[in-house]
PDB file of N, CA and C in Angstrom:
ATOM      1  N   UNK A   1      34.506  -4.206   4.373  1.00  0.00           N
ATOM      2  CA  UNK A   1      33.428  -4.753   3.579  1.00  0.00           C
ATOM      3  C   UNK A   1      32.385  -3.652   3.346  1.00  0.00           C
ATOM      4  N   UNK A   2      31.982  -3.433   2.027  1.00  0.00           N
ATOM      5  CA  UNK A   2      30.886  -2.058   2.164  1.00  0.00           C
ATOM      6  C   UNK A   2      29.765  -2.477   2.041  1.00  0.00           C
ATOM      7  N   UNK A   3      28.942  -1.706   2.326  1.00  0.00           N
ATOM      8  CA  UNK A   3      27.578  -2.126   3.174  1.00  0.00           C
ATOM      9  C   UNK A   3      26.819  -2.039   2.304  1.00  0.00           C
ATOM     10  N   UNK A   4      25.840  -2.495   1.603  1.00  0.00           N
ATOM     11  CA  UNK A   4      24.393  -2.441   0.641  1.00  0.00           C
ATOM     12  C   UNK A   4      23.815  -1.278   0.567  1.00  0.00           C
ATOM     13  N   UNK A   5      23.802  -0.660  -0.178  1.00  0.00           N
ATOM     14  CA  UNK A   5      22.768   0.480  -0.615  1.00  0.00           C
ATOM     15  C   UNK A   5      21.678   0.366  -0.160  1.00  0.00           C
ATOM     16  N   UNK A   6      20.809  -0.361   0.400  1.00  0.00           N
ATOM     17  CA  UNK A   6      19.548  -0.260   0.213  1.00  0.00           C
ATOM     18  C   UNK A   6      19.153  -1.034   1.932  1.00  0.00           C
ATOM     19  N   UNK A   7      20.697  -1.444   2.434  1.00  0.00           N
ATOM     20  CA  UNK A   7      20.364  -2.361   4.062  1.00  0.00           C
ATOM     21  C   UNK A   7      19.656  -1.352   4.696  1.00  0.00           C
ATOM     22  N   UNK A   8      19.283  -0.520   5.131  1.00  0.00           N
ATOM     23  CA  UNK A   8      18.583   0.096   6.594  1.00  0.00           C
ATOM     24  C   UNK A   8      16.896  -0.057   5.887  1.00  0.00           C
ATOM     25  N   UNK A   9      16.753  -0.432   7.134  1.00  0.00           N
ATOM     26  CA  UNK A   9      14.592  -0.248   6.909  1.00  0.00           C
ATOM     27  C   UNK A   9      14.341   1.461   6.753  1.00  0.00           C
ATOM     28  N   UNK A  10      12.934   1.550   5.776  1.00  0.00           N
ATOM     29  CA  UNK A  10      12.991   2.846   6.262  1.00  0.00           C
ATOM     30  C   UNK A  10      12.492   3.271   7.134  1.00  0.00           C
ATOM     31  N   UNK A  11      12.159   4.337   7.181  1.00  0.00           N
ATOM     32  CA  UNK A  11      11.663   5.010   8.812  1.00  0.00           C
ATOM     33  C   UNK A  11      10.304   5.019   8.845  1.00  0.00           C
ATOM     34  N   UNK A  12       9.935   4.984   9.900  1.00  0.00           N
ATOM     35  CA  UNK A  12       8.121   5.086   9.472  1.00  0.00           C
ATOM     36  C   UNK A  12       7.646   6.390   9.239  1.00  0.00           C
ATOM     37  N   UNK A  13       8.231   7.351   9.334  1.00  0.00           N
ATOM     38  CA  UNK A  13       7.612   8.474   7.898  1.00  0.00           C
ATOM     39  C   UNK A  13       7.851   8.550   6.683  1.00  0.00           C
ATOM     40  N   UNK A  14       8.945   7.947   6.404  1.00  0.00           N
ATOM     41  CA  UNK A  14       8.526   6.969   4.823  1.00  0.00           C
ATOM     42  C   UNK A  14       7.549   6.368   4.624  1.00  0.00           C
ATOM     43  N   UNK A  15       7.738   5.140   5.731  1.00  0.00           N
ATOM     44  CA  UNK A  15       6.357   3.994   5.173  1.00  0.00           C
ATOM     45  C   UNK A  15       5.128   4.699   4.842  1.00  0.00           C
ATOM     46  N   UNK A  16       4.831   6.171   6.171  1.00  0.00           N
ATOM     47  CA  UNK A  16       3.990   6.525   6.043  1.00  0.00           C
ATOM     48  C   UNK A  16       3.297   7.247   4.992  1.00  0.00           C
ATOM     49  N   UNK A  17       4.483   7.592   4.508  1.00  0.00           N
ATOM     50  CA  UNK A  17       3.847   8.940   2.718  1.00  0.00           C
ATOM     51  C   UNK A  17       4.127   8.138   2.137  1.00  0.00           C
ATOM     52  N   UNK A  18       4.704   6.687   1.862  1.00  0.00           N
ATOM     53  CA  UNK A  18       4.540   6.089   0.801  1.00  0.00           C
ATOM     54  C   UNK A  18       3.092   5.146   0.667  1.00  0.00           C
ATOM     55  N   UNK A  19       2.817   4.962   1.602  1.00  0.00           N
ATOM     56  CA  UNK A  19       1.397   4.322   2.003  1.00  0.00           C
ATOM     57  C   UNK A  19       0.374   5.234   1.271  1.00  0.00           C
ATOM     58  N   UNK A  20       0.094   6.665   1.949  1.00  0.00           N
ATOM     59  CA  UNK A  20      -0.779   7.891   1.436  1.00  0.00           C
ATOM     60  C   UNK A  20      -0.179   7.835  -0.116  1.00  0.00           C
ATOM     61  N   UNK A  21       0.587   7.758  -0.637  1.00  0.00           N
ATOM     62  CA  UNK A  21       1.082   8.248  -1.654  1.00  0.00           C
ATOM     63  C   UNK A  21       0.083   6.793  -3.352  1.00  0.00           C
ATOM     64  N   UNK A  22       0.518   5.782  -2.239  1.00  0.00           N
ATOM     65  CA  UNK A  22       0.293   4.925  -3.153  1.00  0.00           C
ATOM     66  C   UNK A  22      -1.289   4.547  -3.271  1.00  0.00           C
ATOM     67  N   UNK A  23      -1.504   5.119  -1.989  1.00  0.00           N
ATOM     68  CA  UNK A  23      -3.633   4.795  -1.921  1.00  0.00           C
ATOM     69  C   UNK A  23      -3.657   5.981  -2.695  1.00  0.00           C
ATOM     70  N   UNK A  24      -3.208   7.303  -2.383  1.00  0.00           N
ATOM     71  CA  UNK A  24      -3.655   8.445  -2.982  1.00  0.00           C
ATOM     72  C   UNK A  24      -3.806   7.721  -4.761  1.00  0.00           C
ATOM     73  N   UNK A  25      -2.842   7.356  -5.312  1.00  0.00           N
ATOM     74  CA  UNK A  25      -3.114   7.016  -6.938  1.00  0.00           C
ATOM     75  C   UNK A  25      -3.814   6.219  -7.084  1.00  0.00           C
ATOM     76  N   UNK A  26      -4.259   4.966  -6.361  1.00  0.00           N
ATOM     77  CA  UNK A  26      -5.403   4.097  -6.765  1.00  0.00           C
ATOM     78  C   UNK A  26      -6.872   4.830  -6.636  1.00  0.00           C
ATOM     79  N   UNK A  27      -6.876   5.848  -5.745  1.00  0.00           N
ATOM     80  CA  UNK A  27      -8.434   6.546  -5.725  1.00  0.00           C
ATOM     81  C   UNK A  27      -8.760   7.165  -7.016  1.00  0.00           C
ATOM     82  N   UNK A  28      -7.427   8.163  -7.207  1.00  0.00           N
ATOM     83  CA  UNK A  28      -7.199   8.715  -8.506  1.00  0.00           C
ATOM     84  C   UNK A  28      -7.434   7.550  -9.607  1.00  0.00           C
ATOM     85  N   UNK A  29      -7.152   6.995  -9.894  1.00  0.00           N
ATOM     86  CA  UNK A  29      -7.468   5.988 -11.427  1.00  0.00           C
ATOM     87  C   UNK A  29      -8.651   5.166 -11.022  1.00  0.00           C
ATOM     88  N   UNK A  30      -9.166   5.391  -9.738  1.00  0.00           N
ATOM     89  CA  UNK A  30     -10.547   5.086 -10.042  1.00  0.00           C
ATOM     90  C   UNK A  30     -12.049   5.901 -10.109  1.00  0.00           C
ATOM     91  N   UNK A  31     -11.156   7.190  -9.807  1.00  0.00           N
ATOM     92  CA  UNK A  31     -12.304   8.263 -10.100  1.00  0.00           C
ATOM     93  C   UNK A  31     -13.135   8.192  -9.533  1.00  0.00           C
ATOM     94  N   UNK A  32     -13.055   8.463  -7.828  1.00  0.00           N
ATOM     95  CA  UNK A  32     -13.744   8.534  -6.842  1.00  0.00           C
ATOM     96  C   UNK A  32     -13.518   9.305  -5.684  1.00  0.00           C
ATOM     97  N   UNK A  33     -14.470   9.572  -4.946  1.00  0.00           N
ATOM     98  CA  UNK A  33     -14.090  10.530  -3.797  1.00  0.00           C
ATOM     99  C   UNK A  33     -14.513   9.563  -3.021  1.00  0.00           C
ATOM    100  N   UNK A  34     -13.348   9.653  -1.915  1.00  0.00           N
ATOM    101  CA  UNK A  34     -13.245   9.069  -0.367  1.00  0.00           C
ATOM    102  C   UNK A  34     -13.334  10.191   0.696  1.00  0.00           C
ATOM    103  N   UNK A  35     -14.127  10.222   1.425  1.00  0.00           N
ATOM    104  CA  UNK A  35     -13.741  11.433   2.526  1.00  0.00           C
ATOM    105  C   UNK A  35     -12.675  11.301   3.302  1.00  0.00           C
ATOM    106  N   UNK A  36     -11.878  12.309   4.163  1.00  0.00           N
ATOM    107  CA  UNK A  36     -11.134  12.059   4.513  1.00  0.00           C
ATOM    108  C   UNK A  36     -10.663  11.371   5.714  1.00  0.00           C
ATOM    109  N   UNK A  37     -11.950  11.358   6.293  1.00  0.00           N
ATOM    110  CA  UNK A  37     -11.899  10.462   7.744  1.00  0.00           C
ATOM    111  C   UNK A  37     -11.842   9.008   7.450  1.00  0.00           C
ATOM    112  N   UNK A  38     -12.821   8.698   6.065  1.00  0.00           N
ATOM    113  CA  UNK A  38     -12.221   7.155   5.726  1.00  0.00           C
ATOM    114  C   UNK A  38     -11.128   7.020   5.234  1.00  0.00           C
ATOM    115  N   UNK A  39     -10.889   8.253   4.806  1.00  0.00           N
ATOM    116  CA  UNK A  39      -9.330   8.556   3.934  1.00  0.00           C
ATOM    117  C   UNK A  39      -7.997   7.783   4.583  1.00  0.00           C
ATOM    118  N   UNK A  40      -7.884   8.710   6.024  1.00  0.00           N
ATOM    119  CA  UNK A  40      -7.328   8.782   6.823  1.00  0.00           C
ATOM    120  C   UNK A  40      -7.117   7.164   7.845  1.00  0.00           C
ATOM    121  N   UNK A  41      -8.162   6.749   7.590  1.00  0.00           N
ATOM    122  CA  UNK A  41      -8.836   5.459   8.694  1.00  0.00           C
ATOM    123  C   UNK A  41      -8.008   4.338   7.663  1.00  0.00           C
ATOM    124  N   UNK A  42      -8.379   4.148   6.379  1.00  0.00           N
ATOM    125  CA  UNK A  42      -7.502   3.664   5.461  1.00  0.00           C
ATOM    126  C   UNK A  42      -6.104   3.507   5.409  1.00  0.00           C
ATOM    127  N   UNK A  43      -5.591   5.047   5.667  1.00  0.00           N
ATOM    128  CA  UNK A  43      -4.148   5.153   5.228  1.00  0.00           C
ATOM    129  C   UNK A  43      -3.689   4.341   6.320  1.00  0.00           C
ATOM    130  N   UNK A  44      -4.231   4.477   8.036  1.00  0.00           N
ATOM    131  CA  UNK A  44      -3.399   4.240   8.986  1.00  0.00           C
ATOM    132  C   UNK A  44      -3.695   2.683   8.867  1.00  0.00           C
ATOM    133  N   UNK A  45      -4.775   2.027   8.534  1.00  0.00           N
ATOM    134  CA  UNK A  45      -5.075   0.350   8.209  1.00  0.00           C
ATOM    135  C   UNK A  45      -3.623   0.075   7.111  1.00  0.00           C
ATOM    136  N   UNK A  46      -3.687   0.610   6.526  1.00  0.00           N
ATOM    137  CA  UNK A  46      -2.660   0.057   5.199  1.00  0.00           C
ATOM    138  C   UNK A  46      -1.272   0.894   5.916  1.00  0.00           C
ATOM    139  N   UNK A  47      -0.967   1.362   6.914  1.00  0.00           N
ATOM    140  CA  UNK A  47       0.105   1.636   7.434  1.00  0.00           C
ATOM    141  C   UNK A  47       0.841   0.629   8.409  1.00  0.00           C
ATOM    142  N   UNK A  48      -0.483   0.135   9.172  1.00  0.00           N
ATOM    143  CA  UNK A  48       0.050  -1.166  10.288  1.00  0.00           C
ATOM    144  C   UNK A  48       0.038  -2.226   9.869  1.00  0.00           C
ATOM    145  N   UNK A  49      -0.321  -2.676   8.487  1.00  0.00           N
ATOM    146  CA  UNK A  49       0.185  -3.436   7.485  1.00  0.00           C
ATOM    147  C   UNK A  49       1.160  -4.143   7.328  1.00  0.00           C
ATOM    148  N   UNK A  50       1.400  -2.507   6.440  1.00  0.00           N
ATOM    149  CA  UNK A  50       2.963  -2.436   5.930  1.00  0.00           C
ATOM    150  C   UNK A  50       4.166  -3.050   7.430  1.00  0.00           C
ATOM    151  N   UNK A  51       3.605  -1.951   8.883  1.00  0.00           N
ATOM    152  CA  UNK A  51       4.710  -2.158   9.800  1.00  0.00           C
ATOM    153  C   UNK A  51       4.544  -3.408  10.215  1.00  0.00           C
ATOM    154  N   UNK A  52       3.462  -4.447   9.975  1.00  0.00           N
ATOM    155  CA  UNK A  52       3.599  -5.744  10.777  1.00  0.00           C
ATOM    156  C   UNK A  52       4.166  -6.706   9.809  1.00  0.00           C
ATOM    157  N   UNK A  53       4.888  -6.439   8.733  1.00  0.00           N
ATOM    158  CA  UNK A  53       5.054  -7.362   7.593  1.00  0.00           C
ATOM    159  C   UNK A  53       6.506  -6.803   7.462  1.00  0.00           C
ATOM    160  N   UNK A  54       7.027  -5.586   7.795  1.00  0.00           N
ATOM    161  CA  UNK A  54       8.289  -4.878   7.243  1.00  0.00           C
ATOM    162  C   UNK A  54       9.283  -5.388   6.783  1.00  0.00           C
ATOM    163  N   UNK A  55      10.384  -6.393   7.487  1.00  0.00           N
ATOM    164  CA  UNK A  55      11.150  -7.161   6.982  1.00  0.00           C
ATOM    165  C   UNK A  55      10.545  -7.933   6.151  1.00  0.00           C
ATOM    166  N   UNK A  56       9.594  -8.277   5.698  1.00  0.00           N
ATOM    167  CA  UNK A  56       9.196  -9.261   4.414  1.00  0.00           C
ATOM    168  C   UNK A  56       9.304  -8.524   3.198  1.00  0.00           C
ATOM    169  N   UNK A  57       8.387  -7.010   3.931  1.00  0.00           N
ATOM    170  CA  UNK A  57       8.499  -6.376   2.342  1.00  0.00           C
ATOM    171  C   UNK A  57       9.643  -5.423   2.314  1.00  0.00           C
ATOM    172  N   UNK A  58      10.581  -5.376   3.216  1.00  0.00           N
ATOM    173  CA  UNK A  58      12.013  -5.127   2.650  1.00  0.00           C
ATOM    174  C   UNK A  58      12.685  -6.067   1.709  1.00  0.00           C
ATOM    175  N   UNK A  59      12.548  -6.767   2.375  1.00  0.00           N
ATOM    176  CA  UNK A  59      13.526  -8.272   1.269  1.00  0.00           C
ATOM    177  C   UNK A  59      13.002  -8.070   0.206  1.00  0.00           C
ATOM    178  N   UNK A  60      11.690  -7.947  -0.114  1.00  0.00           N
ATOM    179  CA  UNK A  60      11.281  -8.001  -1.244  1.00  0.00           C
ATOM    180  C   UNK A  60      10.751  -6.733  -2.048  1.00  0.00           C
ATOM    181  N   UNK A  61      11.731  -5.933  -2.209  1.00  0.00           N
ATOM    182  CA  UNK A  61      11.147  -4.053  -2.135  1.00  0.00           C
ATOM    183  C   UNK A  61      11.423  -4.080  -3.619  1.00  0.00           C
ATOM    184  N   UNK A  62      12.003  -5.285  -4.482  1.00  0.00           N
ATOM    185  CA  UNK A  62      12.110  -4.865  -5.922  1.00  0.00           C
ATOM    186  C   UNK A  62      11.250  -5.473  -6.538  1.00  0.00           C
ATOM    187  N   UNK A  63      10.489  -6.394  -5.802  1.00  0.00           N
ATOM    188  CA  UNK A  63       9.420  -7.620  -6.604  1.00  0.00           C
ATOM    189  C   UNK A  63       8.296  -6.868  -6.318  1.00  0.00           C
ATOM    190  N   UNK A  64       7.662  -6.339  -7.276  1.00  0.00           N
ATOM    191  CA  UNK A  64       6.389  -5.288  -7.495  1.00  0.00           C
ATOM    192  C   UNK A  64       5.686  -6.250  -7.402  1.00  0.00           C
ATOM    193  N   UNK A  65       5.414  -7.204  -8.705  1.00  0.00           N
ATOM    194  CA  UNK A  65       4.225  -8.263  -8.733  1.00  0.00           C
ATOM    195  C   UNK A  65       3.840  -8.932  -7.337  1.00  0.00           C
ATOM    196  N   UNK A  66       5.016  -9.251  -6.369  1.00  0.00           N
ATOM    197  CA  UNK A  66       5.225  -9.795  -5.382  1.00  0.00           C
ATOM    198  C   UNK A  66       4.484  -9.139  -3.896  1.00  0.00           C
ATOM    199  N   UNK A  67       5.087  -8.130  -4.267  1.00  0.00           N
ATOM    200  CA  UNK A  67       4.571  -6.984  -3.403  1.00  0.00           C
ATOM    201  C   UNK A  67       2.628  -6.685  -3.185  1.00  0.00           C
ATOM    202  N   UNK A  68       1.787  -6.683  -5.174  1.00  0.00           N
ATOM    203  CA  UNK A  68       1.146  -6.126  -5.229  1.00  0.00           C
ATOM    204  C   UNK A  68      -0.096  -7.250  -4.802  1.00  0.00           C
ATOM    205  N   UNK A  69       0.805  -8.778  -4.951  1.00  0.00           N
ATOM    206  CA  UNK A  69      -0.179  -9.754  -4.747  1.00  0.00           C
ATOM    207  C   UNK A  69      -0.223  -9.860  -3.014  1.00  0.00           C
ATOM    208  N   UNK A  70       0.767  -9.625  -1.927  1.00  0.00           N
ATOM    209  CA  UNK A  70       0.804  -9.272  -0.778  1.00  0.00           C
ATOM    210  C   UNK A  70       0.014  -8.395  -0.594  1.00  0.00           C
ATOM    211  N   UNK A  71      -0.550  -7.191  -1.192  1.00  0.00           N
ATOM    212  CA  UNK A  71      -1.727  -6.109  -0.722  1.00  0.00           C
ATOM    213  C   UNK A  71      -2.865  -6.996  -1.307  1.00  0.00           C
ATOM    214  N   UNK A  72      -2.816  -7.518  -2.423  1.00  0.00           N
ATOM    215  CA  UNK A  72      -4.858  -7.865  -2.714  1.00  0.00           C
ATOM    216  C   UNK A  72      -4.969  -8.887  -1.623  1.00  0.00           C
ATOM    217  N   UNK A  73      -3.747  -9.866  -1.214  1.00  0.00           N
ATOM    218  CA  UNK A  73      -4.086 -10.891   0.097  1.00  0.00           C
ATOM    219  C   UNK A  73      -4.539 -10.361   1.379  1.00  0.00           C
ATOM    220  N   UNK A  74      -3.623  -9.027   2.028  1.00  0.00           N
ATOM    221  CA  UNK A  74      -3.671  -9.435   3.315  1.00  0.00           C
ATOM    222  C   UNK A  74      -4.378  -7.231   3.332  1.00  0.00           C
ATOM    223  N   UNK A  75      -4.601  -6.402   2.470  1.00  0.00           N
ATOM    224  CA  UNK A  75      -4.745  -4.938   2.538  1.00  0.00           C
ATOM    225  C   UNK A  75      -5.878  -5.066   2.178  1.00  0.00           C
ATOM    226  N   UNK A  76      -6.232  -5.090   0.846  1.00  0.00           N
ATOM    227  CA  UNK A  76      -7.241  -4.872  -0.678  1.00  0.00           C
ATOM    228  C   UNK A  76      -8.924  -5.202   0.403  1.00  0.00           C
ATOM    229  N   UNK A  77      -8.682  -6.265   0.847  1.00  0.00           N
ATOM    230  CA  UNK A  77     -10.009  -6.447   1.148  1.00  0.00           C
ATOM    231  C   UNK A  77     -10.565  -5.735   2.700  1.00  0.00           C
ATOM    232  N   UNK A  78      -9.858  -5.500   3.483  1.00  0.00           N
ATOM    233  CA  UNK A  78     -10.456  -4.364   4.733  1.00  0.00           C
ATOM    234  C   UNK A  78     -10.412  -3.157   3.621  1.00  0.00           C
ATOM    235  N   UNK A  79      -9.604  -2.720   3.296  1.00  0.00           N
ATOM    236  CA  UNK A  79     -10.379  -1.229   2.782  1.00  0.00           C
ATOM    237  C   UNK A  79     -11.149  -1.206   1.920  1.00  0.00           C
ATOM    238  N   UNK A  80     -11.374  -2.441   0.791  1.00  0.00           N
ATOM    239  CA  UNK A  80     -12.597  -2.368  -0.027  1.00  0.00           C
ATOM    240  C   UNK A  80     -13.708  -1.787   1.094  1.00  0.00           C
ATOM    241  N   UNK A  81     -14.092  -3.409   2.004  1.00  0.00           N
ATOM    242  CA  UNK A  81     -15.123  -3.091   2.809  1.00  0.00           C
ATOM    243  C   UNK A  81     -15.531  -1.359   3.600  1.00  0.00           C
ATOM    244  N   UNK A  82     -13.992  -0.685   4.228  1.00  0.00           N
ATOM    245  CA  UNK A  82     -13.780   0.489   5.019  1.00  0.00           C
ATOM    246  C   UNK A  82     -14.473   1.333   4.209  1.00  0.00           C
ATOM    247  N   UNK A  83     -14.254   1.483   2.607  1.00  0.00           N
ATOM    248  CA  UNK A  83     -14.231   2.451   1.980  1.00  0.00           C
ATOM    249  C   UNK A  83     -15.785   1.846   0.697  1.00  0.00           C
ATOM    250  N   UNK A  84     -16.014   0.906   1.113  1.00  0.00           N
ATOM    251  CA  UNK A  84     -17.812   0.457   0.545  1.00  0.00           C
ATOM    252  C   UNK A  84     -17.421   0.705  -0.925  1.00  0.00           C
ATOM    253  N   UNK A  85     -16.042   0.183  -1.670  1.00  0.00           N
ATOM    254  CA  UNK A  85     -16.227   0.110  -2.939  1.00  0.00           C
ATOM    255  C   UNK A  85     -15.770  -1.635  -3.577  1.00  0.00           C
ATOM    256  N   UNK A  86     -15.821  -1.240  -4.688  1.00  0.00           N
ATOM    257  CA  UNK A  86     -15.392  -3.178  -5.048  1.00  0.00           C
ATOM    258  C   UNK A  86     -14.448  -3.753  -5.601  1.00  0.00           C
ATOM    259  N   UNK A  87     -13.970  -4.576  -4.740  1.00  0.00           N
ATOM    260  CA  UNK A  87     -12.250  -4.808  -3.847  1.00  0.00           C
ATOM    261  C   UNK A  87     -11.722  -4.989  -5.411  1.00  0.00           C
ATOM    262  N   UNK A  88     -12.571  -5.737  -6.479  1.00  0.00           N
ATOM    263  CA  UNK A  88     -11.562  -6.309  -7.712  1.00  0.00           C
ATOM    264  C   UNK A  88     -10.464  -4.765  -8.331  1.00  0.00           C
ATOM    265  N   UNK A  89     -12.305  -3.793  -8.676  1.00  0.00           N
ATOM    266  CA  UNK A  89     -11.560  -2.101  -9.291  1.00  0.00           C
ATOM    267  C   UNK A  89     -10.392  -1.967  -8.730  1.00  0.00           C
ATOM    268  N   UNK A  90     -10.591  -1.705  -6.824  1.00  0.00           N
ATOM    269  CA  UNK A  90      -9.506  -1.527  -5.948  1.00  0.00           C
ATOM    270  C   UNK A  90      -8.155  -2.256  -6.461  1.00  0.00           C
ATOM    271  N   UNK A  91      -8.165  -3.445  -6.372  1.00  0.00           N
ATOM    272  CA  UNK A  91      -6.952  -4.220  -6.925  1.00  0.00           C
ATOM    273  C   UNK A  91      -6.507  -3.545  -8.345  1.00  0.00           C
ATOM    274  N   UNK A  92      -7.182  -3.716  -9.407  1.00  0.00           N
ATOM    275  CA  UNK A  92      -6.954  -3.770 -10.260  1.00  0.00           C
ATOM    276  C   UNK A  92      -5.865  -1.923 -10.127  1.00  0.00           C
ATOM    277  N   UNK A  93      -6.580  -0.913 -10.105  1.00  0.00           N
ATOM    278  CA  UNK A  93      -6.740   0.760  -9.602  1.00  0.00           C
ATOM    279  C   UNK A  93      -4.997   0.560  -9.084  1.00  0.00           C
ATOM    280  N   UNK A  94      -5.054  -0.316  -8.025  1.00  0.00           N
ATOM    281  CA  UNK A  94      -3.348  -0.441  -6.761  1.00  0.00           C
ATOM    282  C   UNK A  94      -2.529  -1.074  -7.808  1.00  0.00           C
ATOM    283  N   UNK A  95      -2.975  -2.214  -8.539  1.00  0.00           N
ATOM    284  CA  UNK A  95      -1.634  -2.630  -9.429  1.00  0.00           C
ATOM    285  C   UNK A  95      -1.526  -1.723 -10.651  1.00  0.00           C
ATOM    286  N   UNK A  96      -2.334  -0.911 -10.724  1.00  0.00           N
ATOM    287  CA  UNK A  96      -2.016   0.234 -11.662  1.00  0.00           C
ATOM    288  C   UNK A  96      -1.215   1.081 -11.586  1.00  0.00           C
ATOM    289  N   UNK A  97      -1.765   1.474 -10.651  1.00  0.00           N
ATOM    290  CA  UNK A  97      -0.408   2.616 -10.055  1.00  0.00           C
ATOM    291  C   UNK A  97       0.990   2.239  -9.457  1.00  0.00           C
ATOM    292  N   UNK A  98       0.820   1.438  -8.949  1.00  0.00           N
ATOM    293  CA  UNK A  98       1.779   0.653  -7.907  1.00  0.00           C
ATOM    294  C   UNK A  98       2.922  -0.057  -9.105  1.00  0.00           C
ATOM    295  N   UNK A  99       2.701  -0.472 -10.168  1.00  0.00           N
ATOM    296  CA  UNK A  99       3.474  -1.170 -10.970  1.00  0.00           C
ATOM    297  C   UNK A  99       3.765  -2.525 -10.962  1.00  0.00           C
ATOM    298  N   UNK A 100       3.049  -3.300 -10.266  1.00  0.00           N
ATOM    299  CA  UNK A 100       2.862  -4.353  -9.991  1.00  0.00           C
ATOM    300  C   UNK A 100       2.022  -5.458 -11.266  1.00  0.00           C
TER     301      UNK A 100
END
């Protein structure tokens, strides 16, 4: 029986540059500077996230919309607050980039 392309979780240095990768473009389309200690404080918030949800958002790694409404619920609003900007831009900025 052959096995799914896509069965193994990834590793958490994936999760991890895809996390940085995907905050990195929402800062970018909102044309702002974050320092990097909130930078950083961010990435690892939206990292233990991702790892406490993993099998959910494996199953669901092709449903963008799905995905992007899972970050404005349970991400979008600690780092608005972390990062003192306003959570809607934020959302709006993540489903921009994100494709959601």
């Amino acid at each position: 029986m052959p096995k799914a392309k896509d069965a193994t979780l990834p590793t958490p240095r994936g999760i991890r540059r895809a996390c940085k990768k995907e905050l990195y473009r929402a800062i970018k389309r909102m044309k702002i500077h974050i320092s990097d200690n909130l930078l950083k404080q961010g990435e690892q918030l939206y990292y233990h996230k991702v790892i406490g949800n993993l099998i959910w958002i494996h199953e669901n790694h092709s449903n963008r919309k799905l995905l992007c409404q899972w970050w404005e619920r349970e991400v979008s609003e600690e780092l608005a607050t972390l990062w003192e900007i306003d959570q809607d831009k934020l959302n709006h900025a993540f489903r921009d980039g994100f494709g959601g």
